[in-house]
Protein backbone atom coordinates (compact mmCIF):
# COMPACT_ATOMS: atom_id res chain seq x y z
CA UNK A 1 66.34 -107.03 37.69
CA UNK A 2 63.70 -104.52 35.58
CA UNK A 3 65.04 -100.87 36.08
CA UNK A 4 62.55 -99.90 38.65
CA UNK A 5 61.32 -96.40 37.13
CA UNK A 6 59.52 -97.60 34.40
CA UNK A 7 57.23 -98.63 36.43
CA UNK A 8 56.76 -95.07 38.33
CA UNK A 9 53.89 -93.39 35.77
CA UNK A 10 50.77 -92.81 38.02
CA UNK A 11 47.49 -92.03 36.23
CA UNK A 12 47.70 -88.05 35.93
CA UNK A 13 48.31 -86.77 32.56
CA UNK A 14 50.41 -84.15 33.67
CA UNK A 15 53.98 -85.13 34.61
CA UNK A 16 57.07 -83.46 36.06
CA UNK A 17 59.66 -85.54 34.43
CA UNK A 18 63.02 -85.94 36.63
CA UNK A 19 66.22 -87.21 35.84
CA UNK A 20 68.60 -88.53 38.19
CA UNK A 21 71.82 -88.85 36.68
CA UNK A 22 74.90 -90.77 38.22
CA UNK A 23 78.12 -88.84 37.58
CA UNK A 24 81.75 -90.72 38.20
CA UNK A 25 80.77 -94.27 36.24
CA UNK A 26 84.04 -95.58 35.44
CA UNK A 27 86.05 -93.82 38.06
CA UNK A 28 86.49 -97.57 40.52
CA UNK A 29 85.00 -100.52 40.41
CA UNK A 30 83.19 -99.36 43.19
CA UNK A 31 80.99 -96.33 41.77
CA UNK A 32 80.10 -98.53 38.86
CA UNK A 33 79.02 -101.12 41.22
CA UNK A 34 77.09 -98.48 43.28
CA UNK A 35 75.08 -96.84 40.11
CA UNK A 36 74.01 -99.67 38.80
CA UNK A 37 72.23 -100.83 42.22
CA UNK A 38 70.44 -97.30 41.76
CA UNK A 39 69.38 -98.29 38.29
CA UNK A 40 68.11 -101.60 39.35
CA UNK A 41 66.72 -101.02 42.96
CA UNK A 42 66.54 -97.01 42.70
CA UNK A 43 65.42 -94.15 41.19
CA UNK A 44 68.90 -93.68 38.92
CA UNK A 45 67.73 -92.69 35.37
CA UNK A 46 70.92 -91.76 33.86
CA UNK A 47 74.42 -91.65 34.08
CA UNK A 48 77.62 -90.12 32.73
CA UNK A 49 80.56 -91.98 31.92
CA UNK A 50 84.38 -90.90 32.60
CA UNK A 51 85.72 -92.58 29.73
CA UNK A 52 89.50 -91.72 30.70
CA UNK A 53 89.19 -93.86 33.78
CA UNK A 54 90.07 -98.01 33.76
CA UNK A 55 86.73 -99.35 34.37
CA UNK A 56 84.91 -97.33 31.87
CA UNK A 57 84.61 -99.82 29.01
CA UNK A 58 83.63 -102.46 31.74
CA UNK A 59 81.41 -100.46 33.31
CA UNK A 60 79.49 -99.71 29.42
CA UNK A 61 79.48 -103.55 28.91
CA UNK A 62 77.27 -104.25 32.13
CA UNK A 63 75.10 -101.09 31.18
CA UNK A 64 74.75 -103.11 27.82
CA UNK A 65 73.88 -105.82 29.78
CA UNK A 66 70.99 -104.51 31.40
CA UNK A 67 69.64 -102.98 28.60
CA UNK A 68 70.52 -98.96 29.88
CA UNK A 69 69.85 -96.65 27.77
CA UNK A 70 70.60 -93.18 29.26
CA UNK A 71 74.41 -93.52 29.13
CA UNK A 72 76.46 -89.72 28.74
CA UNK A 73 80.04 -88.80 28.62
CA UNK A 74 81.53 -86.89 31.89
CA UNK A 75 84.22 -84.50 29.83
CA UNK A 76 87.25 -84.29 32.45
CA UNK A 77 90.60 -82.15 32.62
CA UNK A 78 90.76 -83.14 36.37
CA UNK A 79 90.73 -86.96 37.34
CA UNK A 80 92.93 -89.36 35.60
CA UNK A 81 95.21 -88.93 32.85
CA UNK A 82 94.15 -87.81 29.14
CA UNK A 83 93.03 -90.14 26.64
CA UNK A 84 95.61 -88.30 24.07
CA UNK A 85 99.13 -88.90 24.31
CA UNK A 86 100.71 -86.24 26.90
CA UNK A 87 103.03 -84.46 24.05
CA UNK A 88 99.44 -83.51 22.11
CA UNK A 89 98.13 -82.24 25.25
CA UNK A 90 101.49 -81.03 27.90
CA UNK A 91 99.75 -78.04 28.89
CA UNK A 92 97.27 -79.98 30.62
CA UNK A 93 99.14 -82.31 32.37
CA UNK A 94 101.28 -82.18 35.51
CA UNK A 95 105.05 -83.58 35.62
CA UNK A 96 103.61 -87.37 35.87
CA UNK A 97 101.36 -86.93 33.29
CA UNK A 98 98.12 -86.45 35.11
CA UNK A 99 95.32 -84.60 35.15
CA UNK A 100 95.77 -81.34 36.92
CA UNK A 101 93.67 -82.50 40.29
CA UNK A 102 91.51 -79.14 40.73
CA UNK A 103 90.63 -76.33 38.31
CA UNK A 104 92.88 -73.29 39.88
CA UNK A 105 96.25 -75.74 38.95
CA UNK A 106 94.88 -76.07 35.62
CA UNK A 107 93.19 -73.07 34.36
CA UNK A 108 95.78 -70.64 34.18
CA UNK A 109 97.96 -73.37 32.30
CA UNK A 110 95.67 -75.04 29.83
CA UNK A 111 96.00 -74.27 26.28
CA UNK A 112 92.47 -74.36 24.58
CA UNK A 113 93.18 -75.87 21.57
CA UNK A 114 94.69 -79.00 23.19
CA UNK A 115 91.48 -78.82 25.52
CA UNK A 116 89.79 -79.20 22.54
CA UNK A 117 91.60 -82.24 21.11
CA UNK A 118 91.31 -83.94 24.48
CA UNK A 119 87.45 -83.26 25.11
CA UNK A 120 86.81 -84.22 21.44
CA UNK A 121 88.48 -87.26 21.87
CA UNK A 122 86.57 -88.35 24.80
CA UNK A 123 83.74 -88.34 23.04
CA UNK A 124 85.59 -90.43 20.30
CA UNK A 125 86.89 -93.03 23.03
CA UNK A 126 83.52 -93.57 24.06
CA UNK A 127 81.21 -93.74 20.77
CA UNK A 128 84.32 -96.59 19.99
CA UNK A 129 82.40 -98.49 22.37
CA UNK A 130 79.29 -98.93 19.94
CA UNK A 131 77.51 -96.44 21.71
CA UNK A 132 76.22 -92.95 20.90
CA UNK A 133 76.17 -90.75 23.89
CA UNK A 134 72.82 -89.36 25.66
CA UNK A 135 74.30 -86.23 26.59
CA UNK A 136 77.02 -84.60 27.83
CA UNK A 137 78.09 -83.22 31.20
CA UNK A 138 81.43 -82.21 32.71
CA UNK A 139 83.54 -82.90 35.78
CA UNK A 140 83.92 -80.56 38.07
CA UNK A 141 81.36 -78.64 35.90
CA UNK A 142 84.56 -77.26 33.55
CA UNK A 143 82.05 -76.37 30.94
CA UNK A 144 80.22 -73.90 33.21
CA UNK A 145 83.38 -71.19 32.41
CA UNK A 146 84.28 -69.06 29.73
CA UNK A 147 86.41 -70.87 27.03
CA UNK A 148 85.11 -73.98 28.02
CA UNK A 149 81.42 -73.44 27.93
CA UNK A 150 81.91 -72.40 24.34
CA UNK A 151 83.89 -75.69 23.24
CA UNK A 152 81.40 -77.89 24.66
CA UNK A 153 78.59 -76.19 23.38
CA UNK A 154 80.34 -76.52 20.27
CA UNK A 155 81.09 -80.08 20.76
CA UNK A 156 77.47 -80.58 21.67
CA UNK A 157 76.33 -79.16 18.80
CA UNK A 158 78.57 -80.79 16.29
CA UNK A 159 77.21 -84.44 17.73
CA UNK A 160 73.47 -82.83 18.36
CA UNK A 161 73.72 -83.60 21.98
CA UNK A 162 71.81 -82.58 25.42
CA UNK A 163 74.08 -80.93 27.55
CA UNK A 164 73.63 -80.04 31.31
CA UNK A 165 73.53 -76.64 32.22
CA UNK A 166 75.18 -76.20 35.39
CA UNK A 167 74.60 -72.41 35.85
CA UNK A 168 72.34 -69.86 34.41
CA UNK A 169 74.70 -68.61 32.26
CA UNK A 170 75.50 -71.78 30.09
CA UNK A 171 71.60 -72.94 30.25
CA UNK A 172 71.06 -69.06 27.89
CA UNK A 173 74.11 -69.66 26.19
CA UNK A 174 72.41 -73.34 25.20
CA UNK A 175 69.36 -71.48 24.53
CA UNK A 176 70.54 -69.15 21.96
CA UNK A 177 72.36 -71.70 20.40
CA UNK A 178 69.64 -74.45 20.46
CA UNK A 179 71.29 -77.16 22.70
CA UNK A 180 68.89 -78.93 24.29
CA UNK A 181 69.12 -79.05 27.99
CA UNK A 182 66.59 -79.30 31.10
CA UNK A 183 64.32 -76.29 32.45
CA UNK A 184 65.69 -77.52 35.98
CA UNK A 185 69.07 -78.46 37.03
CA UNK A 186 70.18 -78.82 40.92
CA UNK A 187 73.77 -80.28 42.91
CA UNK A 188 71.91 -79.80 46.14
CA UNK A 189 71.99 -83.66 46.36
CA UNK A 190 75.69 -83.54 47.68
CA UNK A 191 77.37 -83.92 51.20
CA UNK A 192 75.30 -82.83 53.75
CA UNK A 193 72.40 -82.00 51.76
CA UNK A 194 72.11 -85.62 50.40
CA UNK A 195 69.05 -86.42 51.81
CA UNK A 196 65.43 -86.93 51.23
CA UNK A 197 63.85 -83.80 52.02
CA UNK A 198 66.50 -82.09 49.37
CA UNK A 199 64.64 -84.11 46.78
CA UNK A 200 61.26 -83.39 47.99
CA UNK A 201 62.05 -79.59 48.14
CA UNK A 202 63.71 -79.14 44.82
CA UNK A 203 60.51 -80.51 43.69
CA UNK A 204 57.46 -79.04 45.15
CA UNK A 205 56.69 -76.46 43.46
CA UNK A 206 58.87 -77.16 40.42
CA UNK A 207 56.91 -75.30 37.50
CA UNK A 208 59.41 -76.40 34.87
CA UNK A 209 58.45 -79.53 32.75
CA UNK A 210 61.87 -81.81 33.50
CA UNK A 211 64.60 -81.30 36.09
CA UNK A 212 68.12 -83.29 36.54
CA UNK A 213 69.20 -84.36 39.94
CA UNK A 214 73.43 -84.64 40.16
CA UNK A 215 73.96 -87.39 42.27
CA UNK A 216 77.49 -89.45 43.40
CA UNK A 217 76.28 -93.17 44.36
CA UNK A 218 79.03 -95.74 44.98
CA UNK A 219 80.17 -98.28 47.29
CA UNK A 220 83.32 -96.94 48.39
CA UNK A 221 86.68 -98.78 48.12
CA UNK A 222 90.22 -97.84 48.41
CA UNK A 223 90.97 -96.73 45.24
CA UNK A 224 87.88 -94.07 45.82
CA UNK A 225 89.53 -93.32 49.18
CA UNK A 226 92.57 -92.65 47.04
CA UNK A 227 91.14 -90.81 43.85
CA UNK A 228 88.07 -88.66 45.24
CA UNK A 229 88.02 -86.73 48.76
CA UNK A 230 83.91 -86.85 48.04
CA UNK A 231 84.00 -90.69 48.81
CA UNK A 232 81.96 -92.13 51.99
CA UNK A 233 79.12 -90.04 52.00
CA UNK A 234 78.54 -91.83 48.27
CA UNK A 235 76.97 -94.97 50.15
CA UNK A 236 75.01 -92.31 52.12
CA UNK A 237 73.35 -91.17 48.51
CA UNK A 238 73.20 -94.99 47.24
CA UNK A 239 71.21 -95.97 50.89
CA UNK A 240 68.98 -92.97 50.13
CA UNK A 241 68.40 -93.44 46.09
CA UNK A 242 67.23 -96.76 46.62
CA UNK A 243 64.95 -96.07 49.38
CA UNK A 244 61.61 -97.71 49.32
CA UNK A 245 59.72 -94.28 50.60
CA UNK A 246 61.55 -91.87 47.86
CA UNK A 247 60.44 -94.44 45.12
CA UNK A 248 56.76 -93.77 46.99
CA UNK A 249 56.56 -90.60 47.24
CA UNK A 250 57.43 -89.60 43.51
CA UNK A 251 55.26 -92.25 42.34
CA UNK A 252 52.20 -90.85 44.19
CA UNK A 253 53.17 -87.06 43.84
CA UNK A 254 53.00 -86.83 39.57
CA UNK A 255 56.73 -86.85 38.97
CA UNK A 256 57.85 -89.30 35.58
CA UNK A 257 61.39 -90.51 36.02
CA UNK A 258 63.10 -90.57 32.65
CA UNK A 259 66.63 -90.60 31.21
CA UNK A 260 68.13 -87.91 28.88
CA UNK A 261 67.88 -89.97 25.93
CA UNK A 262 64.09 -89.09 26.64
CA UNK A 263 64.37 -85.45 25.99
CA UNK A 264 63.48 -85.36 23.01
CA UNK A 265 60.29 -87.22 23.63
């Protein structure tokens, strides 16, 4: 099926462009599943890829497939297990040889030179796929803190990538050191808040000229259940990113969906 925004340019010259990127592709067979409906029925313009994760590689095959273009890597410390072997990276790894599942078990542990490795590596692991990434984001927004936000930015740099800001402290930092990034960023499109009118309001009266939307569509199944406790409110966000009236309403109120390989455009 034709990704649906392409066809969502109205006739005014001036255009609020939006992205709405798809974080968690790769984490189950279901989320994969799940963002690629919102590519082809919805208003899903990007996504990020946790490249750590078993259905990853899969997952960048049927993006291949479809011709998707907007394809970034989701840096994680805390889902999964590292793409290094554990002995290159112990300090961020628990006793099985996970991930550490939430940032307070692993910051005061991690040493920042193996973060390094492993984050570099990522991006490695995916551009072995054939691909060269969008843009960059981060799970759990890890790159939003001090240590971190200055290895990514440095990662970013070194691959001349788009990186999301998160805060208003990484989108300066990325301004004085030239990464490109969005005028707008919001995660307002999350739990409760994952409807509609969040959409509509983080957009009227936008006076930037692009924004990202974070969004989490999936179909849940059990091994989402299992890995993520953000997991059945993800069909609630796939329902409403697919909607016929959201698809409507931007088309008739000036806003240009694009994905971040557009940026630069």
């Amino acid at each position: 099926m034709k990704n649906i925004f392409h066809s969502l340019v109205g006739d005014n010259l001036k255009k609020v462009k939006v992205i709405v990127n798809a974080d968690d592709f790769g984490l189950t067979l279901g989320c994969n599943k799940g963002i690629i409906k919102g590519i082809n029925e919805g208003i899903i313009t990007s996504t990020t890829v946790m490249i750590n994760m078993p259905y990853a590689f899969r997952g960048i095959r049927e993006l291949e497939a479809i011709n998707f273009k907007s394809i970034g890597v989701h840096l994680t410390l805390t889902c999964g297990k590292p793409t290094l072997p554990v002995d290159k990276v112990p300090s961020l790894v628990d006793d099985s040889g996970n991930f550490y599942r939430r940032r307070a078990q692993l910051f005061p542990k991690m040493n920042l030179k193996e973060v390094e490795l492993e984050l570099h590596n990522q991006i490695k692991l995916f551009m072995s796929s054939g691909l060269r990434p969008s843009h960059l984001d981060s799970h759990h927004h890890i790159h939003m803190y001090d240590g971190l936000r200055e290895m990514v930015c440095k990662l970013a740099k070194m691959y001349d990538l788009p990186l999301r800001y998160a805060n208003e402290e990484t989108k300066e930092y990325l301004k004085e050191n030239k990464i490109l990034t969005t005028d707008g960023f919001t995660m307002e499109f999350y739990d409760d808040m994952a409807t509609i009118d969040t959409i509509k309001k983080n957009l009227t009266g936008f006076d930037g000229n692009t924004i990202e939307f974070m969004v989490h569509p999936a179909y849940v199944d059990e091994e989402l259940l299992s890995l993520s406790s953000y997991n059945t409110n993800r069909e609630k966000e796939l329902e409403i990113l697919t909607s016929k009236s959201i698809i409507k309403w931007l088309k008739e109120n000036n806003f240009e969906l694009i994905g971040y390989h557009q940026l630069k455009e």
